[in-house]
Protein backbone atom coordinates (compact mmCIF):
# COMPACT_ATOMS: atom_id res chain seq x y z
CA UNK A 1 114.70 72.25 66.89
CA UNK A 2 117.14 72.34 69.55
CA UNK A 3 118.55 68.81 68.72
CA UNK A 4 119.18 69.27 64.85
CA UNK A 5 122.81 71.23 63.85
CA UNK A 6 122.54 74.70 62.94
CA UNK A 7 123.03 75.57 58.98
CA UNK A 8 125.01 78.84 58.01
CA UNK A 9 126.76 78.66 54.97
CA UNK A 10 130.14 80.55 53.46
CA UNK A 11 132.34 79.98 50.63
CA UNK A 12 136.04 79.61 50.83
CA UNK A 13 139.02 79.86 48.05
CA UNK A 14 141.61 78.06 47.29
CA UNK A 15 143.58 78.85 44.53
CA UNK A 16 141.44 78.91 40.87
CA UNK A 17 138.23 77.28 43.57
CA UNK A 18 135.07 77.81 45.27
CA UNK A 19 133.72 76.05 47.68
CA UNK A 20 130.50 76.43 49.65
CA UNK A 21 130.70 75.02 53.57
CA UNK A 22 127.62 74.81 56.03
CA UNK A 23 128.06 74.31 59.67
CA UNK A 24 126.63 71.13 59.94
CA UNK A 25 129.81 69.69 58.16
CA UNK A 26 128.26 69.70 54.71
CA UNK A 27 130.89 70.49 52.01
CA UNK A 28 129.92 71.54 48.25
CA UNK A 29 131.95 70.66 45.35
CA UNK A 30 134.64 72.72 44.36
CA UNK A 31 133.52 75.35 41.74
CA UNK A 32 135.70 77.55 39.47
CA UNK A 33 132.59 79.59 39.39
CA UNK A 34 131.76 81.42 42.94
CA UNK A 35 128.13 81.85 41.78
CA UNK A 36 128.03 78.23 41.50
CA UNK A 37 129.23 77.63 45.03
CA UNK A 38 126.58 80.11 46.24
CA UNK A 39 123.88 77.95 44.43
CA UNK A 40 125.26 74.63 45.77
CA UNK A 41 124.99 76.10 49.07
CA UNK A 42 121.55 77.73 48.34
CA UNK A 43 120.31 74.36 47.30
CA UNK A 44 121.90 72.93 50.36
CA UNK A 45 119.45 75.24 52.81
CA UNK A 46 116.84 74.27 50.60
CA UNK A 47 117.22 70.20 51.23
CA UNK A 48 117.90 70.70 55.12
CA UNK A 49 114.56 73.17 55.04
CA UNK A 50 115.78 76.41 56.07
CA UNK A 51 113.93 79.44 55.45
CA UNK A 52 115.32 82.14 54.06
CA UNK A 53 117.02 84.51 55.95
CA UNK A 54 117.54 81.46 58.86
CA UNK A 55 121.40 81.52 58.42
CA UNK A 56 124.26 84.06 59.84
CA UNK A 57 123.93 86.92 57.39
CA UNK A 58 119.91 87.13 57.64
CA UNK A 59 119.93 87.78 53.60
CA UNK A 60 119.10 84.37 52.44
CA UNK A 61 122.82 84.18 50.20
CA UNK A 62 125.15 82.23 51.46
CA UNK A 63 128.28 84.22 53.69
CA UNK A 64 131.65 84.77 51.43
């Protein structure tokens, strides 16, 4: 749907952290785990309904 924001994800580190980022503006915890991130970003896709393989890598994982 053209009027609903797009939703690729990515992690990002800062110093001991992980966190997982979308580009609608949704923002994950931070994680000392960076699987953790990827499944709070996973989960993420999941509530705003996008299919696997919808985002910017086309593998269905969040980007790093």
């Amino acid at each position: 749907m053209p009027d609903r924001a797009p939703h690729a994800t990515s992690t990002t580190e800062r110093g001991a952290f992980c966190t997982a980022r979308c580009d609608c503006g949704w923002r994950g915890p931070a994680r000392r785990a960076r699987s953790q991130a990827r499944t709070d970003a996973e989960r993420h896709l999941a509530e705003a309904g996008v299919g696997s393989g919808s985002e910017g890598n086309g593998s269905g994982r969040p980007l790093e």
